[in-house]
Protein backbone atom coordinates (compact mmCIF):
# COMPACT_ATOMS: atom_id res chain seq x y z
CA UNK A 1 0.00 0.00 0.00
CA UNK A 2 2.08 3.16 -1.74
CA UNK A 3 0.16 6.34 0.80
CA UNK A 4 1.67 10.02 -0.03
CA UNK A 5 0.62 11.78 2.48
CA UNK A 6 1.57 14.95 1.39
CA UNK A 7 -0.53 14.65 -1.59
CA UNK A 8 -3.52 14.55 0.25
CA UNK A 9 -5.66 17.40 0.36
CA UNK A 10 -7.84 17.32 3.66
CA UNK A 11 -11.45 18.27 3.51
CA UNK A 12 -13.17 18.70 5.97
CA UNK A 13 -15.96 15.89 7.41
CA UNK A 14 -19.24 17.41 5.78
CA UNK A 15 -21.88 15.70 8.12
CA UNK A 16 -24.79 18.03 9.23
CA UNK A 17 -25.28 15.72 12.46
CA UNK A 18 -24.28 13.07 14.46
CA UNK A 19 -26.51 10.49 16.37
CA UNK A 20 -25.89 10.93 20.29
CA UNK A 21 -28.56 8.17 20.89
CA UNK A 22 -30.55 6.28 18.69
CA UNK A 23 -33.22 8.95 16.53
CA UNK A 24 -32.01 11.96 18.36
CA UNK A 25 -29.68 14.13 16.13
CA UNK A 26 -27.19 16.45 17.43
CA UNK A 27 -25.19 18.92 15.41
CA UNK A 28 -21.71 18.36 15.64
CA UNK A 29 -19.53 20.99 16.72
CA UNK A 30 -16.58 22.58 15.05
CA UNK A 31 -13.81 20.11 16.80
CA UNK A 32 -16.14 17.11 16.26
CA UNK A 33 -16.43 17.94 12.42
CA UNK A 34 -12.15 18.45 12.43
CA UNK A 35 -11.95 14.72 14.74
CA UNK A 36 -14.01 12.82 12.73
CA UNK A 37 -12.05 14.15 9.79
CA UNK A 38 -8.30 13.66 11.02
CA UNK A 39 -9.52 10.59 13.00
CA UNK A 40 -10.92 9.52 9.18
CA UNK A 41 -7.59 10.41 7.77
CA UNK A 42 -5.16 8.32 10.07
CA UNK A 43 -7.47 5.33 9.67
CA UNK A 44 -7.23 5.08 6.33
CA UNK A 45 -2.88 6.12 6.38
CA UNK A 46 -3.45 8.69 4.69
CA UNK A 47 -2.01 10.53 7.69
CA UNK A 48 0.95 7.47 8.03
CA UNK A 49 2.20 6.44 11.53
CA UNK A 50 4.90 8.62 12.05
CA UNK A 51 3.84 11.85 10.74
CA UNK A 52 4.32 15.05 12.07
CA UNK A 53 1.43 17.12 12.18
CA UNK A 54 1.31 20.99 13.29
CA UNK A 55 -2.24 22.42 14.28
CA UNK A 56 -1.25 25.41 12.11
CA UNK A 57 -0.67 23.66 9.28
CA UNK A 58 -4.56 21.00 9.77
CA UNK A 59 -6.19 24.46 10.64
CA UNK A 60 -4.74 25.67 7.18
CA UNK A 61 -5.81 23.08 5.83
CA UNK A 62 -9.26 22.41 6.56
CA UNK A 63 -9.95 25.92 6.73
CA UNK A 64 -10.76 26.49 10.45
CA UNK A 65 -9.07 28.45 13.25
CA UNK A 66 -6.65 26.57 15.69
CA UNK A 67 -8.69 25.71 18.52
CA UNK A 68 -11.29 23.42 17.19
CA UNK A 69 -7.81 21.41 15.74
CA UNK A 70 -6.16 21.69 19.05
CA UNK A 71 -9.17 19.89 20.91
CA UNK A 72 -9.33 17.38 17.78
CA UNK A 73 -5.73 16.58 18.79
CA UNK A 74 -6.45 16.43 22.60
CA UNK A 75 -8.82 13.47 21.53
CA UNK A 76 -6.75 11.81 18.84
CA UNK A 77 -4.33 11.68 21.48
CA UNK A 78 -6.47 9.82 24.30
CA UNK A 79 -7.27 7.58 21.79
CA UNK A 80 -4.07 6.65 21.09
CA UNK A 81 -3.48 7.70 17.72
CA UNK A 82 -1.73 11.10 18.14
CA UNK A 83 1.42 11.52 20.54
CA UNK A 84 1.79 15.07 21.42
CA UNK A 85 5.73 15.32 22.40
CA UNK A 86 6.60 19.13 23.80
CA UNK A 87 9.51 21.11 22.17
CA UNK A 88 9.24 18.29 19.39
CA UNK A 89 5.40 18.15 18.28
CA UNK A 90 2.82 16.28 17.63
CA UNK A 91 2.90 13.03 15.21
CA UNK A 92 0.97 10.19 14.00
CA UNK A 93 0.99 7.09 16.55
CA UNK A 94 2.72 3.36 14.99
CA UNK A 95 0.06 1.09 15.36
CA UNK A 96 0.46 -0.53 18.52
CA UNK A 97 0.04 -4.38 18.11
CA UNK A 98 -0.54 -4.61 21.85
CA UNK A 99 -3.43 -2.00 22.06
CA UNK A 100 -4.57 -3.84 18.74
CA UNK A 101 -5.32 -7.23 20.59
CA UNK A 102 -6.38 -5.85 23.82
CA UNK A 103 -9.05 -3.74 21.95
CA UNK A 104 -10.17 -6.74 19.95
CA UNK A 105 -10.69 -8.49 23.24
CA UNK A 106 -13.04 -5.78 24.68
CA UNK A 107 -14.48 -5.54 21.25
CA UNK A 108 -15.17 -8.98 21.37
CA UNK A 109 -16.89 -9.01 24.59
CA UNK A 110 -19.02 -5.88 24.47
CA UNK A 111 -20.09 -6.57 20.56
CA UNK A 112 -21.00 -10.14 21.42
CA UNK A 113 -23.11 -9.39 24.35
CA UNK A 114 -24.93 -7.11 21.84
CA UNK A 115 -25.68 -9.27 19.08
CA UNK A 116 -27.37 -11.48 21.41
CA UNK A 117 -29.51 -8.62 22.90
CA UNK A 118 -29.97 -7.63 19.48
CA UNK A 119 -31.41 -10.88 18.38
CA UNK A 120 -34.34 -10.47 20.81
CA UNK A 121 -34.92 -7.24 20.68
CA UNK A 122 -34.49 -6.63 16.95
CA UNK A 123 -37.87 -5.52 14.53
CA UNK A 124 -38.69 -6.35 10.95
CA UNK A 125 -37.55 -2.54 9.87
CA UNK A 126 -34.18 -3.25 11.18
CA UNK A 127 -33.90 -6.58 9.56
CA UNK A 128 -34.22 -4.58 6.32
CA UNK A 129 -32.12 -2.06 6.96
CA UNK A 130 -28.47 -4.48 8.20
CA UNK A 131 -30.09 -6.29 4.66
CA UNK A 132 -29.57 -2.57 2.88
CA UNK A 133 -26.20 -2.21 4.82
CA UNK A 134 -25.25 -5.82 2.98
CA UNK A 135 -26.11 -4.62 -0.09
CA UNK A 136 -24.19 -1.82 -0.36
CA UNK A 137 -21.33 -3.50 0.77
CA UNK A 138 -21.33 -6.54 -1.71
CA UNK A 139 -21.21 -3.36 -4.67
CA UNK A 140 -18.86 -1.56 -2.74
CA UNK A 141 -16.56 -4.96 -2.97
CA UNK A 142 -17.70 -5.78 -6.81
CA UNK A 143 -16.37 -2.19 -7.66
CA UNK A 144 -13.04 -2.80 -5.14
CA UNK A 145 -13.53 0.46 -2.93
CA UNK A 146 -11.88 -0.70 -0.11
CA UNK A 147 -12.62 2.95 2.15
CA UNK A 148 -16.63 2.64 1.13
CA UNK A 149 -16.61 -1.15 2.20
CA UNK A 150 -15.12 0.62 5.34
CA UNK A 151 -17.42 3.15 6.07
CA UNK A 152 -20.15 0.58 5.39
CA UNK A 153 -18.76 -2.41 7.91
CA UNK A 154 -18.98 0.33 10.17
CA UNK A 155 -22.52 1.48 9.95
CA UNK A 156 -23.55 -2.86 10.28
CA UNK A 157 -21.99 -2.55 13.07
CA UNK A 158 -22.81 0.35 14.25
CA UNK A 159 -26.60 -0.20 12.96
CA UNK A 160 -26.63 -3.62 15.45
CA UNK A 161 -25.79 -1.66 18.57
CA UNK A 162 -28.86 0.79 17.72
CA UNK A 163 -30.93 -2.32 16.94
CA UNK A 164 -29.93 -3.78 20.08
CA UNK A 165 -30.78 -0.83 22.29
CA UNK A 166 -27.04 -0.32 22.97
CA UNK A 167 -26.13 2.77 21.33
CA UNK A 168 -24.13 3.44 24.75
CA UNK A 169 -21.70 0.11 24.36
CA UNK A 170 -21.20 1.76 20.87
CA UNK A 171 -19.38 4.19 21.95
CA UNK A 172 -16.94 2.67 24.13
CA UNK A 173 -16.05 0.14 22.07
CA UNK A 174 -16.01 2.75 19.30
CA UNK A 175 -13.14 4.60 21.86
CA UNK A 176 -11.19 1.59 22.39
CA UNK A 177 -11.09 0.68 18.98
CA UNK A 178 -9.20 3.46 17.06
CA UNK A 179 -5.88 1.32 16.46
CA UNK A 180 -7.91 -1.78 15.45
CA UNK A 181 -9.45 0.36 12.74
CA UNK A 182 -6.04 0.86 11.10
CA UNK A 183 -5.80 -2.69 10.84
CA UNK A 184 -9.15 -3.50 9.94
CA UNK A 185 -8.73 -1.02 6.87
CA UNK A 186 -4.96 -2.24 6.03
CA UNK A 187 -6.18 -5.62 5.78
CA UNK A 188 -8.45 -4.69 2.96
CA UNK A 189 -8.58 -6.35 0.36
CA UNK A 190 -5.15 -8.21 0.70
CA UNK A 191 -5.26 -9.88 4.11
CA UNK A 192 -8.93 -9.97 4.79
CA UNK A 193 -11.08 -10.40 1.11
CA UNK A 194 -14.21 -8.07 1.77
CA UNK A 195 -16.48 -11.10 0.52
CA UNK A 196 -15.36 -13.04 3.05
CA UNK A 197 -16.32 -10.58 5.82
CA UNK A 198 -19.82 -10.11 3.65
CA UNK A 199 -20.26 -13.88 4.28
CA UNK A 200 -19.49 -13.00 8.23
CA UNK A 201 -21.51 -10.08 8.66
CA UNK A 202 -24.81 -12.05 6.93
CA UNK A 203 -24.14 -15.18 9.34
CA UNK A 204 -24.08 -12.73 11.94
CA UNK A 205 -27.35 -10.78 10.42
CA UNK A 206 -29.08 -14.50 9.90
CA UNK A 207 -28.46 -15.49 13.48
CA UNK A 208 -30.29 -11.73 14.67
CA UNK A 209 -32.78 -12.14 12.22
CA UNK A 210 -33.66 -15.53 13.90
CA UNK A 211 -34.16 -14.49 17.31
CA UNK A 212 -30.92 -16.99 17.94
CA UNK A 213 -28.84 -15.03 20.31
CA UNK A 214 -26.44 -18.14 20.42
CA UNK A 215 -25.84 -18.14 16.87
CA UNK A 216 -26.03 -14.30 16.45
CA UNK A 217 -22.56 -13.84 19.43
CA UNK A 218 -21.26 -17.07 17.79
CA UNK A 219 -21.34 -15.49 14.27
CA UNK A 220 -19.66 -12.14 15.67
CA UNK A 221 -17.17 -14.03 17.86
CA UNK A 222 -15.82 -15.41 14.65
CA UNK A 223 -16.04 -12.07 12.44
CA UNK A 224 -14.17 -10.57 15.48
CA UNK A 225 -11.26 -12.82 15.51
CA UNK A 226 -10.39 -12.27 11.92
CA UNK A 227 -8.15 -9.53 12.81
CA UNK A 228 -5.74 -12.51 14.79
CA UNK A 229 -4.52 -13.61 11.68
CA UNK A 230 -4.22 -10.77 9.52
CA UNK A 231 -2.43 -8.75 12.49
CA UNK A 232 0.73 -10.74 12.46
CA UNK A 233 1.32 -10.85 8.39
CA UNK A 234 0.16 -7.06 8.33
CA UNK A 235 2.98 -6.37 10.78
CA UNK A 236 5.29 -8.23 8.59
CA UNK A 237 4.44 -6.84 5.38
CA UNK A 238 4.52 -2.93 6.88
CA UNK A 239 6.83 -3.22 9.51
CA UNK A 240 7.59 0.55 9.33
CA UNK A 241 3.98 1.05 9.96
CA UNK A 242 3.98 -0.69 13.47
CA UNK A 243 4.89 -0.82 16.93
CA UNK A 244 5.54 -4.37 18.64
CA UNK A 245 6.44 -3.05 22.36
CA UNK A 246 4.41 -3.28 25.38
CA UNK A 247 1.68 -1.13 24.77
CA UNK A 248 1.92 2.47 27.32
CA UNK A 249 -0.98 3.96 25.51
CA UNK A 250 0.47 7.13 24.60
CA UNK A 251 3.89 5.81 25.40
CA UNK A 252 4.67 4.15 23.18
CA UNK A 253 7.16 5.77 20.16
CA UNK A 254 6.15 7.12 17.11
């Protein structure tokens, strides 16, 4: 995966809201709109581990005055995907293989637990829309658009946790998840073929659909531990990319 990073003009995120619980819509501020964006950016290395990044130069950018880009970095960095170093500034966390599996594991267990609620809890209306959500993402892998497939895996998931009455859960494993994400998107379409996670996500959408809470977790316990394998060849293949120590949150180097 070639990524220039300086060629990379940022715009920024263009949503009119965000969802703070399920059907109520909140307008995002101006540091939301510039997270989402940069947050959007270093997901999908086009921001590369490593980078340094100046909040004069993002405000520039995108258009904005510094502040809204200094709290955007505030939260990048508590998420573990900025390290701000002072007298030497601010640059793009390595992807942390440690933070990697121990988000997976909370992933695992909070995402689980919600397919199963969602499974008894879920109605005919969201049924058809996960079905929509599958849609889209077999034509987003028929046309090889590996940052739609992206956006769309998110939204299933995302979609479940609304369905399940857990819109809360979302977010926190949405937090713990920001170096996973880099993964997740790396290993497209190389590592992990998005067909194969299509066939995951409707095993997981067959066992909801069903009422079978058993066969809904069991589905999503299996989608979940995908990233196990593609991890360790990802790490070979980019080693530049990644960080193999003993995960110190915002410890580790960059």
């Amino acid at each position: 995966m070639e990524v220039h990073a300086a060629q990379y003009a940022l715009r920024l995120d263009s949503a009119s809201y965000t969802v703070a619980e399920r059907g109520t819509p909140r307008t995002p501020s101006m540091s939301d709109r510039v997270f989402r964006t940069l947050r959007s950016a270093i997901v999908t290395m086009r921001l590369k581990p490593g980078e340094a990044l100046s909040e004069q130069d993002i405000a520039r950018r995108l258009d904005v005055s510094r502040q809204p880009v200094r709290e955007a970095f505030i939260k990048l960095s508590d998420d573990g995907l900025l390290r701000v170093l002072p007298q030497r500034g601010t640059f793009v966390m390595k992807i942390s293989t440690a933070a990697v599996t121990n988000a997976r594991f909370v992933r695992e267990a909070v995402e689980c637990a919600i397919a199963r609620e969602a499974a008894h809890r879920i109605d005919v209306d969201d049924v058809a829309e996960l079905k929509s959500l599958l849609a889209e993402q077999r034509k987003a892998a028929k046309a090889d658009n590996p940052e739609a497939f992206f956006v769309l895996d998110e939204e299933f998931h995302r979609s479940i946790a609304a369905a399940s009455g857990c819109s809360y859960a979302w977010k926190v494993i949405e937090s713990a998840k920001a170096q996973m994400d880099r993964v997740r998107f790396l290993s497209l379409p190389e590592a992990t073929p998005m067909r194969h996670l299509i066939t995951q996500h409707k095993a997981i959408l067959d066992g909801i659909a069903a009422k079978d809470g058993a066969a809904a977790a069991k589905a999503m316990q299996g989608h979940l531990r995908e990233i196990l394998s593609s991890l360790p060849r990802l790490a070979a293949k980019y080693p530049a990319m990644f960080d193999a120590s003993p995960e110190t949150r915002n410890g580790a180097a960059a």
